[in-house]
Protein backbone atom coordinates (compact mmCIF):
# COMPACT_ATOMS: atom_id res chain seq x y z
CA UNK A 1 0.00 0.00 0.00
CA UNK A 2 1.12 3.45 -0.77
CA UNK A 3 0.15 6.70 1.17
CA UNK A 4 -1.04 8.78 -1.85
CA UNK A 5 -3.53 5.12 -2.32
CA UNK A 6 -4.66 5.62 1.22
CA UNK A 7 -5.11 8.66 1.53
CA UNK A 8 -7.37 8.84 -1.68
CA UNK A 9 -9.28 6.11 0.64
CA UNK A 10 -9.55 7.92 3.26
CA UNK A 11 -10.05 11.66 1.63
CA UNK A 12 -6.95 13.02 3.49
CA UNK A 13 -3.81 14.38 2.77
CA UNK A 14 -0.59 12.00 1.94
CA UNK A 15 1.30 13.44 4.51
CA UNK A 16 -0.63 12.37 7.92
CA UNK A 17 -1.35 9.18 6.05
CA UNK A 18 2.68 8.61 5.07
CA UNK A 19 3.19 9.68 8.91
CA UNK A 20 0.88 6.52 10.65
CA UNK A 21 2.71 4.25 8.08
CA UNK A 22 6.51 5.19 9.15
CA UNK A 23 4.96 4.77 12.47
CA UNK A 24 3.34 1.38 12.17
CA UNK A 25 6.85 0.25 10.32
CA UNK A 26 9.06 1.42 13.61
CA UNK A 27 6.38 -0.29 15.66
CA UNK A 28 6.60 -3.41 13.52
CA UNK A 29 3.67 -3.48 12.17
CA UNK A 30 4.45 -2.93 8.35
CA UNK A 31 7.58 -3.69 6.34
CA UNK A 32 8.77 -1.17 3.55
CA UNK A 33 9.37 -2.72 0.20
CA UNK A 34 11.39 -0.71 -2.22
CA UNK A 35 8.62 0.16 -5.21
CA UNK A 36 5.72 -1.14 -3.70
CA UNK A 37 5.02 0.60 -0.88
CA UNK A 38 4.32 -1.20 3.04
CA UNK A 39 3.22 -4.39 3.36
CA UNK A 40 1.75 -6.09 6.76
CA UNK A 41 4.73 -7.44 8.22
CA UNK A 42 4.87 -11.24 8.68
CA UNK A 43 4.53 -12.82 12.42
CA UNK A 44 6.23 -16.00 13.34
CA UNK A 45 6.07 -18.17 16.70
CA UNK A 46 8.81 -16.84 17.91
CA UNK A 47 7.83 -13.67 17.90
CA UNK A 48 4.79 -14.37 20.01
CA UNK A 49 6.79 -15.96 22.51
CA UNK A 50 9.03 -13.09 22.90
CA UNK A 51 6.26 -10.72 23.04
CA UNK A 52 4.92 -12.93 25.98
CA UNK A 53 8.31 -13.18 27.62
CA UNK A 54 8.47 -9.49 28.08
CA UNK A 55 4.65 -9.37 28.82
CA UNK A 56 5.46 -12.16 31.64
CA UNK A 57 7.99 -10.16 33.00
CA UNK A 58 5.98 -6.88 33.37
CA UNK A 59 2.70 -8.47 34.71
CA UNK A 60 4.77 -10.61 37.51
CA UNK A 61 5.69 -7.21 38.70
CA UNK A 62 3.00 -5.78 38.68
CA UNK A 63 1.20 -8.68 40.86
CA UNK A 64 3.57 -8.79 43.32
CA UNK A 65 2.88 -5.22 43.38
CA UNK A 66 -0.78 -5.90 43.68
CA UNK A 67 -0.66 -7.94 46.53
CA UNK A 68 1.23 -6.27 48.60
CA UNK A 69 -1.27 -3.24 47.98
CA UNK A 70 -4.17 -5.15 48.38
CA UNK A 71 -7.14 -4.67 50.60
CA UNK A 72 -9.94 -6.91 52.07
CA UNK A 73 -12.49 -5.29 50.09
CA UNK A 74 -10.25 -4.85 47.14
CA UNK A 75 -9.34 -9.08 47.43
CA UNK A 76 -13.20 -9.61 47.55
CA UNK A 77 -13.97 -7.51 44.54
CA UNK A 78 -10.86 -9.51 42.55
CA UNK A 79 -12.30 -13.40 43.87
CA UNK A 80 -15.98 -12.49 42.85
CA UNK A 81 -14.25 -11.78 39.73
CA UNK A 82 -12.35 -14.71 39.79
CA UNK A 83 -15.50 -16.78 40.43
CA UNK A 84 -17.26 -15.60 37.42
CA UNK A 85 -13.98 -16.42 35.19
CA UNK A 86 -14.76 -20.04 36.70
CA UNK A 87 -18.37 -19.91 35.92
CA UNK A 88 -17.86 -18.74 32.67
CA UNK A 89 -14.82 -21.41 31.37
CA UNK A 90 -17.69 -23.99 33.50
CA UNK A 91 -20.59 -22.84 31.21
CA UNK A 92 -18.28 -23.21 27.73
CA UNK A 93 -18.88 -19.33 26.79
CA UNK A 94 -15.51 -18.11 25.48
CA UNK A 95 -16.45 -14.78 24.77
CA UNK A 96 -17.56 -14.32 28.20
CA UNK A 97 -14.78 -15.88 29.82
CA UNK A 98 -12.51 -13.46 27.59
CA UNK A 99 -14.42 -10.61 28.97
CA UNK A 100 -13.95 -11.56 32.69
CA UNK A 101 -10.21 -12.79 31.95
CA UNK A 102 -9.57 -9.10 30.79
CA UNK A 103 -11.29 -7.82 33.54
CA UNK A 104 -9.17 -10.02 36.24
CA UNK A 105 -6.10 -9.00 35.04
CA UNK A 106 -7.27 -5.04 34.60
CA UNK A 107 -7.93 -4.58 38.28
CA UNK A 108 -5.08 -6.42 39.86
CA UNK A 109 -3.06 -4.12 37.48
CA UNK A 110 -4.80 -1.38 38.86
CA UNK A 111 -3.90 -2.10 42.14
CA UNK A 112 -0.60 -2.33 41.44
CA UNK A 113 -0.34 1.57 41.42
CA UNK A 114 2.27 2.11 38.67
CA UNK A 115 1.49 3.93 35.75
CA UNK A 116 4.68 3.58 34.24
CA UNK A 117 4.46 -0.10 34.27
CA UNK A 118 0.94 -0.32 32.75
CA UNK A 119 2.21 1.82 30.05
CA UNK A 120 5.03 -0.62 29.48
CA UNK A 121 2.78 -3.66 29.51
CA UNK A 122 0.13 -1.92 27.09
CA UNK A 123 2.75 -1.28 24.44
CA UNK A 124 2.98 -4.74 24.36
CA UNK A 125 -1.04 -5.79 24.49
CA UNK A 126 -1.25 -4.15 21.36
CA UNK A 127 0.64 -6.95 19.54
CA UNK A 128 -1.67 -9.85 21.44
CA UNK A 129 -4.81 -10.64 19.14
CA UNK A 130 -7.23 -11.55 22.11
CA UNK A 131 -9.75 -12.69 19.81
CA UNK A 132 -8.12 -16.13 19.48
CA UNK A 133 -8.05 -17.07 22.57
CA UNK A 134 -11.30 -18.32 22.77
CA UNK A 135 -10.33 -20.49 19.57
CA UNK A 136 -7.44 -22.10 21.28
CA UNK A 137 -7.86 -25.88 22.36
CA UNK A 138 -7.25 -25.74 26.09
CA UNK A 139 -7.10 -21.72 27.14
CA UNK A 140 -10.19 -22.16 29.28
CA UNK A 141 -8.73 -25.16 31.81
CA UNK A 142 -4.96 -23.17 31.37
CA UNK A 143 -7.02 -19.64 32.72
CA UNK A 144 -8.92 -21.79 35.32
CA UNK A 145 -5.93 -23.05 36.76
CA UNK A 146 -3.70 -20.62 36.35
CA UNK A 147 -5.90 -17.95 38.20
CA UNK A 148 -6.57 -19.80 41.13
CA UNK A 149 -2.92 -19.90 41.47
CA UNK A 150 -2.74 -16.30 41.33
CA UNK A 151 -5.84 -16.11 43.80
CA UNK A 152 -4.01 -18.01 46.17
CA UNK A 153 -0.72 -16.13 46.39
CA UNK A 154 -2.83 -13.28 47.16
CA UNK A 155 -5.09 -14.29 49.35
CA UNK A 156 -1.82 -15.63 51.33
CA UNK A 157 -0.52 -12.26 51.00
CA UNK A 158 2.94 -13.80 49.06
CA UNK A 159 3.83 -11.47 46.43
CA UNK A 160 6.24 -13.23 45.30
CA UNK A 161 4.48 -16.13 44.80
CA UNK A 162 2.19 -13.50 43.30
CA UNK A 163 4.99 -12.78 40.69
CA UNK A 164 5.80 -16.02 39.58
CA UNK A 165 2.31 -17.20 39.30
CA UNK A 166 1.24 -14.51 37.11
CA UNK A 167 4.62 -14.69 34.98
CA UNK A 168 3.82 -18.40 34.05
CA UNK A 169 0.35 -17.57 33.61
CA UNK A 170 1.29 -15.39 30.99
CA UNK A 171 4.03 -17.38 29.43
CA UNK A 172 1.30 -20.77 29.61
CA UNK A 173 -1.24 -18.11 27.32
CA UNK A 174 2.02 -17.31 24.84
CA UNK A 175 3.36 -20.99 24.44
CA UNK A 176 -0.77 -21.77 23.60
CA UNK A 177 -1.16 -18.70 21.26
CA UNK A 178 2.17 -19.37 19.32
CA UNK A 179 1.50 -23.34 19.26
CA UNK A 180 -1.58 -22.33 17.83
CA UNK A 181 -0.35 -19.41 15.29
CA UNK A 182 2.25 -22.96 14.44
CA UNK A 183 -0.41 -25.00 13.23
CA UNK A 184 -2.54 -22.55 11.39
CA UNK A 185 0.79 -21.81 9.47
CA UNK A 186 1.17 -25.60 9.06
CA UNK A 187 -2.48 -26.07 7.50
CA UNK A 188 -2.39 -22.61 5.36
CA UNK A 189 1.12 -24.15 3.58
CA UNK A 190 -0.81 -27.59 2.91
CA UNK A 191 -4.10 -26.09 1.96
CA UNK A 192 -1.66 -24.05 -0.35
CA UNK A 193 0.09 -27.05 -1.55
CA UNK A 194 -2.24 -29.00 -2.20
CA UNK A 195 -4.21 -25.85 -4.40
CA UNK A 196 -0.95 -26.05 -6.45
CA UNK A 197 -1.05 -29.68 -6.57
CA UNK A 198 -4.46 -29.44 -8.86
């Protein structure tokens, strides 16, 4: 895609347009291809598990952070969302389960109380697609489990306990996300190969 193309699109000049693309390409979004403009760049297992490494390591601190911060009221408001992560992974509705997952992990960042952090750990949200999680063979029982870990470091007040539960937690969700990105790429090529076999 070119800027002038997009811009025509979009009824706007090429120059804000040209701007959001050199800025998508530095945030590794788009690749620049000598004559024909910026392409989506490719993503590769790896990738995702790096993303989640980083990811792990920001979230564990902000956990341990949590729990040392946390209050009775503020511990009841986080297990009544807990229990409706349960209920919802119990009752098979993904898209509810995604919903209460996000919200779980929201407020114990919150309580954290580091805004520098949470800025870190959104730059690198923006690269997780959370829409396939609920098509990933096994997320729900890895999120049931996973969070009651997490529950119980803080309910036992152990932050770091807090921190490694919530780093693994995140790492389990990468490893599932890239072994699933794996075999999509695996079926594309043979669906491809086998269209080129005809």
């Amino acid at each position: 895609m070119r800027a002038e193309a997009v811009g025509e699109l979009l009824s706007v000049s090429a120059t804000p347009v040209r701007e959001a693309l050199h800025t998508l390409k530095v945030e590794g979004f788009l690749e620049l291809i000598p004559r024909r403009g910026f392409i989506v760049a490719s993503l590769r297992a790896k990738d995702i598990r790096d993303i989640f490494e980083a990811h792990a390591l920001i979230a564990g601190e902000l956990a341990a952070r949590a729990t040392a911060n946390i209050r009775a009221e503020e511990l009841k408001t986080i297990q009544q969302i807990h229990d409706e992560v349960l209920a919802a992974a119990r009752d098979d509705d993904t898209d509810l389960l995604e919903q209460k997952n996000h919200e779980f992990h929201r407020f114990i960042y919150q309580l954290a109380d580091s805004e520098r952090l949470k800025w870190a750990l959104n730059a690198f949200l923006r690269y997780v697609p959370r829409a396939f999680y609920a098509q990933i063979q096994g997320w729900p029982d890895t999120t049931i489990r996973d969070h009651t870990e997490i529950m119980e470091a803080m309910i036992n007040e152990d932050p770091e306990a807090a921190r490694q539960t919530m780093g693994q937690h995140i790492r389990n969700s990468g490893e599932k996300l890239a072994e699933y990105f794996e075999k999509r790429q695996t079926e594309v090529l043979q669906d491809s190969a086998k269209s080129n076999a005809r």
